[in-house]
N, C-alpha and C. Protein backbone atom coordinates (compact mmCIF):
# COMPACT_ATOMS: atom_id res chain seq x y z
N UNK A 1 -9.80 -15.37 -21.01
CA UNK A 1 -8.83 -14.76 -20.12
C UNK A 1 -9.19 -15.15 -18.68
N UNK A 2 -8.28 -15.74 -17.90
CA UNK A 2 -8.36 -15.15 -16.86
C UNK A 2 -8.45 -14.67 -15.70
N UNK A 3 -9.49 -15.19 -14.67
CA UNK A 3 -9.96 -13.65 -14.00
C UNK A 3 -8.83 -13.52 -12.93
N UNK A 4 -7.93 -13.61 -12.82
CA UNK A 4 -6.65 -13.18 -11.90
C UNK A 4 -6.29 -12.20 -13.32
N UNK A 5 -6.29 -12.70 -14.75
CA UNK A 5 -5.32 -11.45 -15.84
C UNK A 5 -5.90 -10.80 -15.82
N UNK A 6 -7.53 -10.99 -15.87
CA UNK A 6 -8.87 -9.66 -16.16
C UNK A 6 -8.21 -8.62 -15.29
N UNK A 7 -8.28 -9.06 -14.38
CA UNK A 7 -8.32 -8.09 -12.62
C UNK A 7 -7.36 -7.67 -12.97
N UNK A 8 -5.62 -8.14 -13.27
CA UNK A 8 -4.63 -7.35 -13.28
C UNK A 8 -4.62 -6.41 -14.79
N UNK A 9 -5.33 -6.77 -15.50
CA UNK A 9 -5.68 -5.69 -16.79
C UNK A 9 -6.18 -4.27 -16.56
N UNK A 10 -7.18 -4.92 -15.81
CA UNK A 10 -7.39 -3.72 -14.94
C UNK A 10 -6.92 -2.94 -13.91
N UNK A 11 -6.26 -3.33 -13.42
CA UNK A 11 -5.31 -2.42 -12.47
C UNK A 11 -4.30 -1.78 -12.93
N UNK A 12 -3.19 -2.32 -14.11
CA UNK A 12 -2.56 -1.50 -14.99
C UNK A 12 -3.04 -0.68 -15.49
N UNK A 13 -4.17 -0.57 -16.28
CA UNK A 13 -5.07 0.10 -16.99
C UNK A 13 -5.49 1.59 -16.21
N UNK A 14 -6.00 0.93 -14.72
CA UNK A 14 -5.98 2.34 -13.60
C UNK A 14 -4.89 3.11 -13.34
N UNK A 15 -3.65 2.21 -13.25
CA UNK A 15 -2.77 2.50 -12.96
C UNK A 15 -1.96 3.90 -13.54
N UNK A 16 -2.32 2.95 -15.00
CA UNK A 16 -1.99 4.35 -16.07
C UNK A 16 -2.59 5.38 -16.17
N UNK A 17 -3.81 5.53 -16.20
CA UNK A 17 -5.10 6.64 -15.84
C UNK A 17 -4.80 7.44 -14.86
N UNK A 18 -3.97 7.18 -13.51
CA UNK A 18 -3.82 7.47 -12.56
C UNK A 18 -2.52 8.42 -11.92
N UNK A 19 -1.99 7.83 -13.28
CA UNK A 19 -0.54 8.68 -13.34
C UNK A 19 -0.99 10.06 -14.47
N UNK A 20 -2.16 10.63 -14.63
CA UNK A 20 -2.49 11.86 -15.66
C UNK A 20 -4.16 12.32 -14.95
N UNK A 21 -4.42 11.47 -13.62
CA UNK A 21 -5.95 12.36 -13.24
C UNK A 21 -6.09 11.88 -12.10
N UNK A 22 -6.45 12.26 -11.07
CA UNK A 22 -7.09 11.61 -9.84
C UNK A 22 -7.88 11.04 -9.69
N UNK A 23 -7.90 9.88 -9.10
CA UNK A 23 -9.17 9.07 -8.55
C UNK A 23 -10.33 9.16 -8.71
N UNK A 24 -11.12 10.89 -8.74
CA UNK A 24 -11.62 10.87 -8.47
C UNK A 24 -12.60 11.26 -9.86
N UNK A 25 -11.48 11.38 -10.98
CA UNK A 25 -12.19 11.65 -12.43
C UNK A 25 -11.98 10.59 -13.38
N UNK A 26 -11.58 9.62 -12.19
CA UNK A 26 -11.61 8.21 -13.17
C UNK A 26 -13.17 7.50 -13.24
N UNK A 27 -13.67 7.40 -14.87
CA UNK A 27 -14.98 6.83 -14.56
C UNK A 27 -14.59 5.08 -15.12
N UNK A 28 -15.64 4.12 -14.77
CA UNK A 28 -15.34 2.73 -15.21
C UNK A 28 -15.51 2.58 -16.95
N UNK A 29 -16.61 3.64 -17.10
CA UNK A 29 -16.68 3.60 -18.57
C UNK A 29 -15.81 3.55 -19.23
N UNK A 30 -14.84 4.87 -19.11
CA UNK A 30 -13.53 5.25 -19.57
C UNK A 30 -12.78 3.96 -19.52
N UNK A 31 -12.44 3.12 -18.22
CA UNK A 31 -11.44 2.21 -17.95
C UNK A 31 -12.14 0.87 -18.72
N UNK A 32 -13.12 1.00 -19.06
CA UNK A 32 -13.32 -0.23 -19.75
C UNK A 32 -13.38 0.20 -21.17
N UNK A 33 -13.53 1.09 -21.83
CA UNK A 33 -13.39 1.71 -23.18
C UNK A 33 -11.64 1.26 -23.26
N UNK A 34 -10.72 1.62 -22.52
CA UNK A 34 -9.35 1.73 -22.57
C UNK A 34 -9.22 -0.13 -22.63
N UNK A 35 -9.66 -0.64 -21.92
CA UNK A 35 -8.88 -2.33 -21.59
C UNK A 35 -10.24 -2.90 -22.94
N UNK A 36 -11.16 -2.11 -23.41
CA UNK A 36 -11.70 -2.69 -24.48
C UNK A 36 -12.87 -3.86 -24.46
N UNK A 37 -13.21 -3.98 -23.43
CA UNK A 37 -14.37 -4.73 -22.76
C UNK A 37 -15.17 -4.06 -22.47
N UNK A 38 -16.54 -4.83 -21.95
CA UNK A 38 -17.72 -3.90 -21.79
C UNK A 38 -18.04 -4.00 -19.88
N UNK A 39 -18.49 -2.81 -19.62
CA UNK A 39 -18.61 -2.36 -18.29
C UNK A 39 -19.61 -3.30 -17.34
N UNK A 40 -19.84 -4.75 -17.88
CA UNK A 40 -20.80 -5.82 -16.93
C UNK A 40 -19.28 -6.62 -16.57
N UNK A 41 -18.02 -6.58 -17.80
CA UNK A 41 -16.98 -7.62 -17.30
C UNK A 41 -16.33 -6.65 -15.85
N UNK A 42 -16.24 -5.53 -16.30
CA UNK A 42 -15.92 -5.01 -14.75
C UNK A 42 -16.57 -5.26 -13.77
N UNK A 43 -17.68 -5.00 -13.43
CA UNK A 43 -18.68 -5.54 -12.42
C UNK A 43 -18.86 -6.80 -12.09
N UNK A 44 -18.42 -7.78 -12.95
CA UNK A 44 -18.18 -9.14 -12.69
C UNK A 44 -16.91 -9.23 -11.50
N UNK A 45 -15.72 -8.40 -11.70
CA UNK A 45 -14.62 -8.71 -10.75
C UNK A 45 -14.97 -8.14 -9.62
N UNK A 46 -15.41 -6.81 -9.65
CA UNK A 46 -15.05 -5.29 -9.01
C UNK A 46 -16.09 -4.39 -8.86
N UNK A 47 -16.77 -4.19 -7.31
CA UNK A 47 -18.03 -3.57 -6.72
C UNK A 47 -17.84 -1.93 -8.01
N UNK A 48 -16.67 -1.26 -7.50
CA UNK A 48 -16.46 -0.10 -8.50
C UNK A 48 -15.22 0.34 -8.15
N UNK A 49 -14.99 1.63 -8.21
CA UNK A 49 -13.68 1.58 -8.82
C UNK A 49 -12.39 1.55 -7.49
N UNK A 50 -13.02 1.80 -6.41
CA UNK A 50 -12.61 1.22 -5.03
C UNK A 50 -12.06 0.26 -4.68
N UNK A 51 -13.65 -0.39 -4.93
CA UNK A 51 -12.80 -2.18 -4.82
C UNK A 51 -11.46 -1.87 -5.93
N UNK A 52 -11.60 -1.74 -6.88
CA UNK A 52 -10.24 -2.23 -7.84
C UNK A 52 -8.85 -1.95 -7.07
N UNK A 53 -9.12 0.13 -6.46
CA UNK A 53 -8.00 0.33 -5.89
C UNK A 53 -7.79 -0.55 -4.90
N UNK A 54 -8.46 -1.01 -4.03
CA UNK A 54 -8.53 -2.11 -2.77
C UNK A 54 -7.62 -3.10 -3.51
N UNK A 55 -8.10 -3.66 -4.89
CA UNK A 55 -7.13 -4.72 -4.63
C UNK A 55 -6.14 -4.67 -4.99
N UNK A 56 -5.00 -3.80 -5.72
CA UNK A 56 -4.24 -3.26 -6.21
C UNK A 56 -3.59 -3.17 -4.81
N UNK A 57 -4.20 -2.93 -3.70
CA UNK A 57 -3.44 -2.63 -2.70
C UNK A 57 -2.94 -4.14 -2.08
N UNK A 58 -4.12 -5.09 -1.59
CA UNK A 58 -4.06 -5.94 -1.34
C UNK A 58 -3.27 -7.19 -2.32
N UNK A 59 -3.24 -7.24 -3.71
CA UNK A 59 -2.31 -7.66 -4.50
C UNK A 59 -0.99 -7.40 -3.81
N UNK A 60 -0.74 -6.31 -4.29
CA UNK A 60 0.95 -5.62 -3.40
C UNK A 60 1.02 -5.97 -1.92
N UNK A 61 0.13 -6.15 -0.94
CA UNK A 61 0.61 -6.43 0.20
C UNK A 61 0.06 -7.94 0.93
N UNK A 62 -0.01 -8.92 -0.29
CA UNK A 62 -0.58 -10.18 0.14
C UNK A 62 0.70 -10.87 1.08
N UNK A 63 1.84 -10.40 0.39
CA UNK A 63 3.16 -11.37 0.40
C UNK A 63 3.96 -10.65 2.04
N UNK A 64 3.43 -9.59 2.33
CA UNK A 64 4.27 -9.26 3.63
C UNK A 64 3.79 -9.56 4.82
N UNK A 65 5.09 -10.11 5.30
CA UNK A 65 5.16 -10.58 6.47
C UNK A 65 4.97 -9.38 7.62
N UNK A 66 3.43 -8.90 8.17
CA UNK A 66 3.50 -8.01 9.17
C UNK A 66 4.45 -7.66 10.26
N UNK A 67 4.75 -8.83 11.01
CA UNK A 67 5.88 -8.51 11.69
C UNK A 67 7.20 -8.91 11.24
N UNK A 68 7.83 -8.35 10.56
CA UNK A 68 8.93 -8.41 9.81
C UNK A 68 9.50 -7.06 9.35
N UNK A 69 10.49 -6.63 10.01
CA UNK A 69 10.65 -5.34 9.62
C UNK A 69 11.43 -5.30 8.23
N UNK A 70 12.03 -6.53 7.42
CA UNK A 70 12.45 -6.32 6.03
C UNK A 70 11.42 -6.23 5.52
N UNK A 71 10.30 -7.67 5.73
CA UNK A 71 9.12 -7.78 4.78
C UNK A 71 8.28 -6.38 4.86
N UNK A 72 8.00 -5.70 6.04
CA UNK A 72 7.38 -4.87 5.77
C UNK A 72 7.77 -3.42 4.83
N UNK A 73 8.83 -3.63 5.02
CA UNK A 73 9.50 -2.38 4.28
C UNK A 73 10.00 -2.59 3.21
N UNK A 74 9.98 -4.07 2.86
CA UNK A 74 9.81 -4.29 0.59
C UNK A 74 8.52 -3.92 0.86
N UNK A 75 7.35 -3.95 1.31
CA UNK A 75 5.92 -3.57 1.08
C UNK A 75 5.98 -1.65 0.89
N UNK A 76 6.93 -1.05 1.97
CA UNK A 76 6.85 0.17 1.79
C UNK A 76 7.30 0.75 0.28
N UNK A 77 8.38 0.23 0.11
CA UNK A 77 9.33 0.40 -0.93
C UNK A 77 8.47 0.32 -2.34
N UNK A 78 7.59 -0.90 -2.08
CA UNK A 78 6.79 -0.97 -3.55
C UNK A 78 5.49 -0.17 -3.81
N UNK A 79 5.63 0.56 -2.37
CA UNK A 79 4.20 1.43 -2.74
C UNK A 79 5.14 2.67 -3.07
N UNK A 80 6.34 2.58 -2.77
CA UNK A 80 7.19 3.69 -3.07
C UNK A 80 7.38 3.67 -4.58
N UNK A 81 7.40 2.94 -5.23
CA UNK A 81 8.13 2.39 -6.66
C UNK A 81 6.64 3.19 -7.56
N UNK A 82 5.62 2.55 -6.91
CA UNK A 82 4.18 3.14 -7.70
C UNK A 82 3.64 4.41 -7.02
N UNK A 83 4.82 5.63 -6.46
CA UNK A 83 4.47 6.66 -5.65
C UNK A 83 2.92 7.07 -6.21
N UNK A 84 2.97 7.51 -7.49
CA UNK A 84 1.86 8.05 -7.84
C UNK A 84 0.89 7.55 -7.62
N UNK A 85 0.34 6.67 -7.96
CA UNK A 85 -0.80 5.43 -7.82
C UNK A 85 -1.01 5.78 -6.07
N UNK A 86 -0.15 5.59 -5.67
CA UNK A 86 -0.95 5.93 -3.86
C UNK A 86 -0.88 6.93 -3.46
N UNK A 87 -0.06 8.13 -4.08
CA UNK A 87 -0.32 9.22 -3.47
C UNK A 87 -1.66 9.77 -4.21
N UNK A 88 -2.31 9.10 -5.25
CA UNK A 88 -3.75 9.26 -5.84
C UNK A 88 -4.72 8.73 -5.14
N UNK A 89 -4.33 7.25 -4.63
CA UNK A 89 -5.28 6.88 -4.22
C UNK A 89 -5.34 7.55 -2.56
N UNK A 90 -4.72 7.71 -1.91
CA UNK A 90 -4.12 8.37 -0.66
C UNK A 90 -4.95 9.73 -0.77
N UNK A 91 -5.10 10.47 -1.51
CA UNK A 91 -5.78 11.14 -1.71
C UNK A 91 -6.97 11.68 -1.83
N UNK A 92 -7.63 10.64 -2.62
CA UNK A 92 -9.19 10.21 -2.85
C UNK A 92 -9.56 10.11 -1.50
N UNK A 93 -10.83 10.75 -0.60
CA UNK A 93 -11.43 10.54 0.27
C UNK A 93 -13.01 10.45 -0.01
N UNK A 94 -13.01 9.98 -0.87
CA UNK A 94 -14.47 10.04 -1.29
C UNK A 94 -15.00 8.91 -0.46
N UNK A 95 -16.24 8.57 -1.21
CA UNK A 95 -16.54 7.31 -0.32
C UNK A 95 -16.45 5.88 0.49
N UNK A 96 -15.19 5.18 -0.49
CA UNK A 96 -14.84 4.07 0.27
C UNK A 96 -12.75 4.55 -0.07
N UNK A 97 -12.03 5.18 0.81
CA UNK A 97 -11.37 5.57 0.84
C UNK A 97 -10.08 4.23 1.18
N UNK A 98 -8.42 4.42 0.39
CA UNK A 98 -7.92 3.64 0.46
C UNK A 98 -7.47 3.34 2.14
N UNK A 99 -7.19 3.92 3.16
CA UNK A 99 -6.89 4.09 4.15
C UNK A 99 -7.97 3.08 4.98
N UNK A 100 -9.50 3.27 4.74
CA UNK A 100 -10.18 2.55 5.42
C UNK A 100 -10.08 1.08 4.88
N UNK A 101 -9.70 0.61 3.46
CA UNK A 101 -9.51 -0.71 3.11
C UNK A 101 -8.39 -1.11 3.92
N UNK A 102 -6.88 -0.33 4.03
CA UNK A 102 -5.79 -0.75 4.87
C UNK A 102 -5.89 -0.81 5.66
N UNK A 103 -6.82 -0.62 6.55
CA UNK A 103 -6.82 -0.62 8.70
C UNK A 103 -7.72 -1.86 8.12
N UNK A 104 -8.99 -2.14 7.46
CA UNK A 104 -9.51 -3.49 7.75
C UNK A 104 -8.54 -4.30 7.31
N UNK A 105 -7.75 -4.71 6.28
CA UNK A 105 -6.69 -5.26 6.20
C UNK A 105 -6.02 -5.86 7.41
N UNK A 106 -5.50 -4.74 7.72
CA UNK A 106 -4.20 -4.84 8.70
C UNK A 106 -4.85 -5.08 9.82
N UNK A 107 -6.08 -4.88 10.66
CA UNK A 107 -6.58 -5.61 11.59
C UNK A 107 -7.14 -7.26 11.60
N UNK A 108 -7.51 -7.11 10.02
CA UNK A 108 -7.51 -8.84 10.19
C UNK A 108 -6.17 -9.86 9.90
N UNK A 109 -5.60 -9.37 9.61
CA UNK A 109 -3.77 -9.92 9.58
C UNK A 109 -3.79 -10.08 10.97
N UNK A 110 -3.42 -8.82 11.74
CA UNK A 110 -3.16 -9.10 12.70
C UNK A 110 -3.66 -9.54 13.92
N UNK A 111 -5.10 -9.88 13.76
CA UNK A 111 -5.54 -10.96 14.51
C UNK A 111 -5.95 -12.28 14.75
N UNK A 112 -5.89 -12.06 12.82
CA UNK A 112 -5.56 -13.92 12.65
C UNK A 112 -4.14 -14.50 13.26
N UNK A 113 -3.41 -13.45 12.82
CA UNK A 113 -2.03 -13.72 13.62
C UNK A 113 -1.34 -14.09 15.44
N UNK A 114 -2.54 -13.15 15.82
CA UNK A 114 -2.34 -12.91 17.49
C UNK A 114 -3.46 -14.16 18.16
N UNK A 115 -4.43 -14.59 17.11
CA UNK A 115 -4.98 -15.84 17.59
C UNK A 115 -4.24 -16.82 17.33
N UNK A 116 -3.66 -17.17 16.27
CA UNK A 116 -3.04 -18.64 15.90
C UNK A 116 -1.53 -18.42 17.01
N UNK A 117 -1.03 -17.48 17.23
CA UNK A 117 0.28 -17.52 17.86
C UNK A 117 -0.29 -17.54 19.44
N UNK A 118 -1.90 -17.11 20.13
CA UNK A 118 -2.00 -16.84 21.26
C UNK A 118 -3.17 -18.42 21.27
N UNK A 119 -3.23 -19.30 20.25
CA UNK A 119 -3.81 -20.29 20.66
C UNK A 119 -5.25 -20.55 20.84
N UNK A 120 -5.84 -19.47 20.49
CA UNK A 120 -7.23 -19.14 20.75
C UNK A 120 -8.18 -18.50 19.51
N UNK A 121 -9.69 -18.78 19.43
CA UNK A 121 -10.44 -18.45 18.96
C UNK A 121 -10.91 -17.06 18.76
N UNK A 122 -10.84 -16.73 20.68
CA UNK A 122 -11.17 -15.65 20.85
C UNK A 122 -10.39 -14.47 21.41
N UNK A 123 -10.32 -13.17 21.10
CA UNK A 123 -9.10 -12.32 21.48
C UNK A 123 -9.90 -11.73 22.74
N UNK A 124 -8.89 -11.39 23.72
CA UNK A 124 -9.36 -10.55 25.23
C UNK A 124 -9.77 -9.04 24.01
N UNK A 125 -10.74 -8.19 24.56
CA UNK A 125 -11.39 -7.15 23.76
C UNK A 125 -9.97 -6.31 24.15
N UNK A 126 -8.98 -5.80 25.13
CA UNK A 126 -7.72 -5.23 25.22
C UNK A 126 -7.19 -5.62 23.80
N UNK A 127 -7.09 -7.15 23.60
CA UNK A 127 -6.05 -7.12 22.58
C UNK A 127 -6.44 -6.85 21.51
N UNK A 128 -7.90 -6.93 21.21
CA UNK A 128 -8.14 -6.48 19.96
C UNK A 128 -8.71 -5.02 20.09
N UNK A 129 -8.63 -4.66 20.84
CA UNK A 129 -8.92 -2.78 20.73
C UNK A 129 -7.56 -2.32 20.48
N UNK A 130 -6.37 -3.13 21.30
CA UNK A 130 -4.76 -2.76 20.84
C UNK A 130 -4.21 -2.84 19.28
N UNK A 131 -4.62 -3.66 18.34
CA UNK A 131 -4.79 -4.04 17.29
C UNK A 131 -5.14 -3.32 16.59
N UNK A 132 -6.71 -2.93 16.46
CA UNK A 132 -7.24 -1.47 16.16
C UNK A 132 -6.29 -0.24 16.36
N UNK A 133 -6.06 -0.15 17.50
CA UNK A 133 -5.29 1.21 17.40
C UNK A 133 -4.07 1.37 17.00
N UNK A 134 -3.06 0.20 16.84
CA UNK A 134 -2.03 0.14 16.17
C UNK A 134 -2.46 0.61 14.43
N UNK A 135 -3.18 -0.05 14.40
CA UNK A 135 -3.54 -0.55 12.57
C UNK A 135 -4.09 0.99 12.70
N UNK A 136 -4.64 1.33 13.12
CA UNK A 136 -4.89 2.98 12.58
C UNK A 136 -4.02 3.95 12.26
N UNK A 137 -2.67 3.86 13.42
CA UNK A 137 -2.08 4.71 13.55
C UNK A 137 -1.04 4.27 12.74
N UNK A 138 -0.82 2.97 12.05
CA UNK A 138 0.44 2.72 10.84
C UNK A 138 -0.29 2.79 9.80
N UNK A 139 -1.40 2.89 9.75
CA UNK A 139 -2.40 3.02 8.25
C UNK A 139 -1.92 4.49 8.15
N UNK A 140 -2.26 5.17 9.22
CA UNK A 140 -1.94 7.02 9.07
C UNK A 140 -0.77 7.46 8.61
N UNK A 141 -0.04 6.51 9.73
CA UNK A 141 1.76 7.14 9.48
C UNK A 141 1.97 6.76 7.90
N UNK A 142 1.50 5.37 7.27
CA UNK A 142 1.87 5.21 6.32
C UNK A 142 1.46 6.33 5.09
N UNK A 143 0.11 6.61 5.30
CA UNK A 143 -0.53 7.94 4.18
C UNK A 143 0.71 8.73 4.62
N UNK A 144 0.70 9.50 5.68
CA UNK A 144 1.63 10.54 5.76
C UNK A 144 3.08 10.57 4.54
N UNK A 145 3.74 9.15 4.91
CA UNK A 145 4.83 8.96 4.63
C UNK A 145 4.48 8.66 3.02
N UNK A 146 3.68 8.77 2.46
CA UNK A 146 3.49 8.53 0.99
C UNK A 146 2.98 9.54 0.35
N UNK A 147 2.20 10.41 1.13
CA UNK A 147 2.29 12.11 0.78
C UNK A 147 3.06 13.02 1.04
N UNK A 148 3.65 12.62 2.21
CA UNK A 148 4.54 14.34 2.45
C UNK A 148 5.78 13.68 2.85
N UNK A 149 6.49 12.37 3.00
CA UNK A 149 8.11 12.08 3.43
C UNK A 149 8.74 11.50 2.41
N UNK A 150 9.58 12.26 1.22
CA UNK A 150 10.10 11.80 0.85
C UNK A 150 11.65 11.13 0.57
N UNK A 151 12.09 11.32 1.88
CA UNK A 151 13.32 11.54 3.21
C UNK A 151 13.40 9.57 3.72
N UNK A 152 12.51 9.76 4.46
CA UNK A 152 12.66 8.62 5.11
C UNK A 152 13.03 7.07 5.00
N UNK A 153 13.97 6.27 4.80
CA UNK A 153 13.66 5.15 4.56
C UNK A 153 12.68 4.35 4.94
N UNK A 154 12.09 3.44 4.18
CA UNK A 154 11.21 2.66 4.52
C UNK A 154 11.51 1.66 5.54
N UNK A 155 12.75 1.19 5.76
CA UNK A 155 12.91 0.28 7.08
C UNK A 155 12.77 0.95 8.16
N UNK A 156 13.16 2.49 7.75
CA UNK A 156 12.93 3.21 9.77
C UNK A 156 11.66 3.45 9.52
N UNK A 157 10.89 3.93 8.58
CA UNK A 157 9.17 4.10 9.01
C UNK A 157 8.83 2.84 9.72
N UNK A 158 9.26 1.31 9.00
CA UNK A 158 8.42 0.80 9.96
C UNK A 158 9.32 0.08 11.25
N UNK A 159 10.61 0.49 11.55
CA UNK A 159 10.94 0.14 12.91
C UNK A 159 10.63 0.73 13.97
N UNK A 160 10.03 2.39 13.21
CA UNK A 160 9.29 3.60 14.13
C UNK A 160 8.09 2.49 14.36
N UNK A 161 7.44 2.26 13.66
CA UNK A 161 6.11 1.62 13.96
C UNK A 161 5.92 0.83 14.67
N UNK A 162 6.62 0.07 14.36
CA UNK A 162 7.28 -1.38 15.12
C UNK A 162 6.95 -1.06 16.80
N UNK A 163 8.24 -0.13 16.83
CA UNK A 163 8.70 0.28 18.33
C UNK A 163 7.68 1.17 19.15
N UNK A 164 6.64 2.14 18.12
CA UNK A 164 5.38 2.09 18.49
C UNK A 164 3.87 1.13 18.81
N UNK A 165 4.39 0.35 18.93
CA UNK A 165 3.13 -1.26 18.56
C UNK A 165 3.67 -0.92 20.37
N UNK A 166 1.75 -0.90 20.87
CA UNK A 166 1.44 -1.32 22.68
C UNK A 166 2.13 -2.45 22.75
N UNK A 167 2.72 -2.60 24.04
CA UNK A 167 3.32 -3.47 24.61
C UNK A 167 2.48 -4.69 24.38
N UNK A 168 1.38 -4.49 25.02
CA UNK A 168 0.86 -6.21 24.82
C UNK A 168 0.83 -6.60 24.12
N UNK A 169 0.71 -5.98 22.66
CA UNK A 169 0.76 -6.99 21.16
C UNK A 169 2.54 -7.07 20.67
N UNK A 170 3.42 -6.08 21.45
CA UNK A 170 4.42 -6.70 21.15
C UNK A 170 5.11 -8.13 22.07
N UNK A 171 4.63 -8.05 23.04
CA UNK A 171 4.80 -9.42 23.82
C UNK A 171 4.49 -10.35 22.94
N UNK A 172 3.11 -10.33 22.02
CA UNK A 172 2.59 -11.83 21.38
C UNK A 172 3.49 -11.70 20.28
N UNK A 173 3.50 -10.83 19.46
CA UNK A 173 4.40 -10.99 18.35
C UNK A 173 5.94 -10.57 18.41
N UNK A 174 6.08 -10.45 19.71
CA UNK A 174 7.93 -10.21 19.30
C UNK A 174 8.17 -11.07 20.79
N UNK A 175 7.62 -11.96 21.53
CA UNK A 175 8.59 -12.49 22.32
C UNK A 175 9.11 -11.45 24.05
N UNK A 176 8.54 -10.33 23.85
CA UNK A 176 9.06 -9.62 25.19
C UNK A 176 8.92 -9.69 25.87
């Protein structure tokens, strides 16, 4: 098998687990008893059961275009489609929590992005402290909006966001 099917065996496998217990009473034993392999092939892909949610996340949001307010909001939509799965993992604050995988995410997107479009190696520390604080505060809004809004469309969460992004990083990425 594999190891792109291994990995996605396993994430279905959580997936399903996840829709009947929280995060936080999922053991690997269990998830490898269920996919029927032994608990060194997990550890071969996946630090523990974190990383897995990590990539489950990162799977789903390889393909969006950050600044794109459609692309970003098929990204909302599909964490919408697997509500449960993130309002589980959204949940879990244990030790390596999904929220802290999405701000490192979304800060390195968006500064690979703000270097290749700003021409440079290195970012002024403004733009990348602006970066940071964007990516925190759409990492947040996004938990929010996957625990408690079930109202909102996903294109206005992120045109709210959008239209919240500091001026200086909307100059590099939108042209203003």
């Amino acid at each position: 098998m594999a190891a792109r099917d291994t990995k996605r065996m396993f994430a279905d496998e959580l997936e399903a687990m996840m829709a009947r217990m929280p995060l936080s009473k999922v053991r690997v034993a269990d998830l490898c008893a269920r996919c029927s392999v032994e608990r060194r092939v997990f550890y071969y892909h996946f630090k523990d059961k974190y990383d897995l949610v990590a990539w489950i996340f990162f799977h789903d949001a390889y393909e969006t275009d950050v600044i794109s307010v459609e692309s970003a909001a098929e990204g909302l939509k599909k964490m919408k489609q697997d509500i449960l799965f993130y309002k589980r993992a959204y949940e879990d604050n244990s030790q390596n929590p999904l929220w802290a995988y999405m701000h490192a995410y979304f800060v390195e997107r968006y500064t690979k992005l703000a270097k290749e479009m700003l021409g440079t190696e290195v970012l002024d520390p403004q733009i990348g402290f602006s970066i940071r604080h964007y990516c925190f505060g759409s990492v947040a809004m996004t938990q929010e909006w996957v625990l408690q809004d079930n109202i909102t469309p996903a294109e206005t969460v992120v045109e709210m966001m959008f239209r919240s992004m500091p001026e200086n990083l909307r100059e590099i990425f939108f042209d203003e």
